[in-house]
Protein backbone atom coordinates (compact mmCIF):
# COMPACT_ATOMS: atom_id res chain seq x y z
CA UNK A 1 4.22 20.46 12.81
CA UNK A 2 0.53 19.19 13.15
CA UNK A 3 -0.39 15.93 15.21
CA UNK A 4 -0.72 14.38 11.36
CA UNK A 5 3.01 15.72 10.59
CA UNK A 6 4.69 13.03 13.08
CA UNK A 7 3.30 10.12 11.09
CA UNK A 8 3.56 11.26 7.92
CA UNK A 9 6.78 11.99 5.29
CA UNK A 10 7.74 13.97 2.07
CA UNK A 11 9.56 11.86 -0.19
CA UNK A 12 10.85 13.03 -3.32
CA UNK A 13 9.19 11.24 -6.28
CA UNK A 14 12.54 11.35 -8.14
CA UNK A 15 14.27 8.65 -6.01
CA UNK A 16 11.86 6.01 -5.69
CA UNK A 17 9.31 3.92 -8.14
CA UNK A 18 6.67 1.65 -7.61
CA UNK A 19 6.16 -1.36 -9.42
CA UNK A 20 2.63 -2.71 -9.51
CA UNK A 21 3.50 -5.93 -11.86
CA UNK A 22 5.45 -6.86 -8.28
CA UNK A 23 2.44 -6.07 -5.74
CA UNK A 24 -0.06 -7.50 -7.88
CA UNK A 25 1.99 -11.04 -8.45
CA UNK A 26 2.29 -11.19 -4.76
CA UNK A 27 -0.18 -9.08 -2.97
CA UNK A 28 -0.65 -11.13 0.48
CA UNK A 29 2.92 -10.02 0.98
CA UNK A 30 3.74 -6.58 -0.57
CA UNK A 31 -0.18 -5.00 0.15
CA UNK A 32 -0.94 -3.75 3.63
CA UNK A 33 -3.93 -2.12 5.31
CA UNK A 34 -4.13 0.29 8.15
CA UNK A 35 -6.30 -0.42 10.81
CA UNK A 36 -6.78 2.48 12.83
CA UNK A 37 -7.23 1.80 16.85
CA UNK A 38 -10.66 3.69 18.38
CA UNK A 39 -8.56 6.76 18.92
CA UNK A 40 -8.16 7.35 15.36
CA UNK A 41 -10.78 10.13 14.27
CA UNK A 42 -9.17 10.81 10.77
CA UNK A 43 -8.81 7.02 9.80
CA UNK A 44 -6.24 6.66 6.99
CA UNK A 45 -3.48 8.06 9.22
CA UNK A 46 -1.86 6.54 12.55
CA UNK A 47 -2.59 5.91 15.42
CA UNK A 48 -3.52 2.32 14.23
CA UNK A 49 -1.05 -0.54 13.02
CA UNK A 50 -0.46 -1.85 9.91
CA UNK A 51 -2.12 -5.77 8.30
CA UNK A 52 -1.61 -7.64 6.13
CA UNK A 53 -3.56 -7.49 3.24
CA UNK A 54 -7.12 -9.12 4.09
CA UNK A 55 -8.32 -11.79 1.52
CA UNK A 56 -10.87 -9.33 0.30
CA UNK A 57 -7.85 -7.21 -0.96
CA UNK A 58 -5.84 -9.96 -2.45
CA UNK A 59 -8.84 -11.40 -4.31
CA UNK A 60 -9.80 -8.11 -5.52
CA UNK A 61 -6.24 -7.35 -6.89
CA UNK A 62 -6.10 -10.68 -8.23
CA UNK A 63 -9.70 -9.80 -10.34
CA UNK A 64 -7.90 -6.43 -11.16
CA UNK A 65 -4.82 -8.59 -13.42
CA UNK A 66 -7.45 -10.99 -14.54
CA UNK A 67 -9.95 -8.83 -15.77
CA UNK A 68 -12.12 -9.95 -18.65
CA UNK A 69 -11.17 -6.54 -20.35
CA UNK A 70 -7.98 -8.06 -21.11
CA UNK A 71 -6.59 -6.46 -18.13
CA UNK A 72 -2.86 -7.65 -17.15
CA UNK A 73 -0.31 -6.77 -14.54
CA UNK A 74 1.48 -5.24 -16.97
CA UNK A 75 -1.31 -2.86 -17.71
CA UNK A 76 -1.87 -1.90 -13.89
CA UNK A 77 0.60 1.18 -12.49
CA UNK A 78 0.58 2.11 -8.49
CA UNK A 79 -0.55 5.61 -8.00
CA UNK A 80 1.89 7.36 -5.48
CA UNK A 81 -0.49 8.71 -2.93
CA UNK A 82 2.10 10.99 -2.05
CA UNK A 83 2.08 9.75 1.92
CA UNK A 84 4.42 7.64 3.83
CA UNK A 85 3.15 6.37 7.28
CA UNK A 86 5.14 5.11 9.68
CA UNK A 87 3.43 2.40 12.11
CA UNK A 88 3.49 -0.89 13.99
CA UNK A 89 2.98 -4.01 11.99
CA UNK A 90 0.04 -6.75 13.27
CA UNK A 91 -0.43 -5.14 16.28
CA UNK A 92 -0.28 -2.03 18.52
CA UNK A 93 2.78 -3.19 19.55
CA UNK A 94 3.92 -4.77 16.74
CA UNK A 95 8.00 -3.94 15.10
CA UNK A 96 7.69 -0.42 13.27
CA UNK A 97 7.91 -0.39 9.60
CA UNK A 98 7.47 2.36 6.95
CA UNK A 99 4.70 2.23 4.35
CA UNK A 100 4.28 3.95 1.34
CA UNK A 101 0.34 4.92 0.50
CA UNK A 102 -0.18 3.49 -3.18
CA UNK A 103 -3.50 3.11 -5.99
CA UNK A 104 -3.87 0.15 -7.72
CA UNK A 105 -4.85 1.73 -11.45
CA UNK A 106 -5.59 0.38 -14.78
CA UNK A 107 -5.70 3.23 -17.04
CA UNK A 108 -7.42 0.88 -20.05
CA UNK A 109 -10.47 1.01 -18.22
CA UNK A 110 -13.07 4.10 -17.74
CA UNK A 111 -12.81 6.61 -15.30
CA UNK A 112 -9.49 7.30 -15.23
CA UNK A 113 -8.41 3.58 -14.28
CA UNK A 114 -9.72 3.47 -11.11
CA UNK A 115 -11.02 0.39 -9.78
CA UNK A 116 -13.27 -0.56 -7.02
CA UNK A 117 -15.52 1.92 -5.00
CA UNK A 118 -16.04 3.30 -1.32
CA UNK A 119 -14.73 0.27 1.26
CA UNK A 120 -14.08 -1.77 -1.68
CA UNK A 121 -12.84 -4.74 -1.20
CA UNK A 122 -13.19 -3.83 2.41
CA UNK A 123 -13.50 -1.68 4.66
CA UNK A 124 -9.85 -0.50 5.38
CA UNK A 125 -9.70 0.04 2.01
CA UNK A 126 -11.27 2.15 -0.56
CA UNK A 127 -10.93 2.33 -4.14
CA UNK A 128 -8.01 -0.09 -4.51
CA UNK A 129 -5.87 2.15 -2.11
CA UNK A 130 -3.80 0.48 0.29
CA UNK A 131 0.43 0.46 1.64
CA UNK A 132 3.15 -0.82 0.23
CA UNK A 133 6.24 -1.56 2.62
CA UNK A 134 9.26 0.59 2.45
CA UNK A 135 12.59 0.84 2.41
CA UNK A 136 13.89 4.11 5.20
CA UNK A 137 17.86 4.79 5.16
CA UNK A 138 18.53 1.43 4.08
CA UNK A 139 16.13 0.03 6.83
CA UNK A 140 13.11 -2.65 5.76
CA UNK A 141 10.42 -2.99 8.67
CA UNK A 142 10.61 -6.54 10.00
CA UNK A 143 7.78 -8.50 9.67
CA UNK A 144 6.76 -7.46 6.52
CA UNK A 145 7.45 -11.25 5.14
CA UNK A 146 9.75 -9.52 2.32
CA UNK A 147 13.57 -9.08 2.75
CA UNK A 148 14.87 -5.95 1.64
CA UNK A 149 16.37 -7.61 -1.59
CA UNK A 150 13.20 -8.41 -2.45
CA UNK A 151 11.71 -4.99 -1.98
CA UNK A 152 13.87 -3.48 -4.63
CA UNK A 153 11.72 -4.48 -7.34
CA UNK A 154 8.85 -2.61 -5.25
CA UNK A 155 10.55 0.72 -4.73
CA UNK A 156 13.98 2.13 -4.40
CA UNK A 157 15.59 3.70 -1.77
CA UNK A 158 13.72 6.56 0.41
């Protein structure tokens, strides 16, 4: 297993969903970003710890379900990235929580529904691409402000 392999985690698509109608009502608490600490060389993997999402990234999935292209949150899907990173939450040291990499898409809109650009909103996050937090054999990382009730509306069980 590569150095990447010990942060990262198949998941079977057919046992979980995404819904993006839940992040995008309430994005300060299901969005995360990872900031990598100044060993991190690759940058969208650990080492680093996971934040909450920065205003930048709330206002700009806020502008994404009230689009003047008569864009709602029940046009917008979350693109599995296909990665699940497990890492500390606010800091270094922070509880450990698992995260599911996700794209916030509206396919009514040109290329392909993708929104944003290159460190858009900010710089932890490009293209509308950020974590969601999930649920691990029935465990929901603690501090993630959501209680795993709540979460099921996000994704199901991994």
């Amino acid at each position: 297993m590569s150095s990447v392999g010990r942060f990262i985690r198949q998941v079977d698509n057919s046992n979980h969903f995404l819904s993006a109608a839940t992040v995008a009502a309430s994005p300060a608490v299901y969005a995360f970003e990872l900031v990598p600490d100044a060993s991190n060389v690759v940058g969208n993997y650990a080492p680093g710890y996971m934040a909450t999402a920065s205003a930048a990234l709330v206002l700009a999935v806020q502008q994404a379900v009230n689009a003047a292209n008569g864009s709602s949150a029940a046009n917008l899907v979350l693109r599995d990235m296909g990665k699940t990173v497990r890492a500390p939450i606010a800091s270094a040291t922070g509880a450990i929580g698992f995260f599911r990499q996700v794209q916030l898409l509206n396919p009514l809109v040109g290329a392909a529904g993708v929104l944003g650009a290159p460190a858009t909103p900010d710089a932890y996050t490009n293209y509308l691409t950020f974590y969601v937090p999930v649920v691990i054999n029935g465990v929901c990382a603690a501090g993630t402000g959501a209680a795993i009730g709540a979460l099921h509306p996000v994704n199901g069980q991994m």
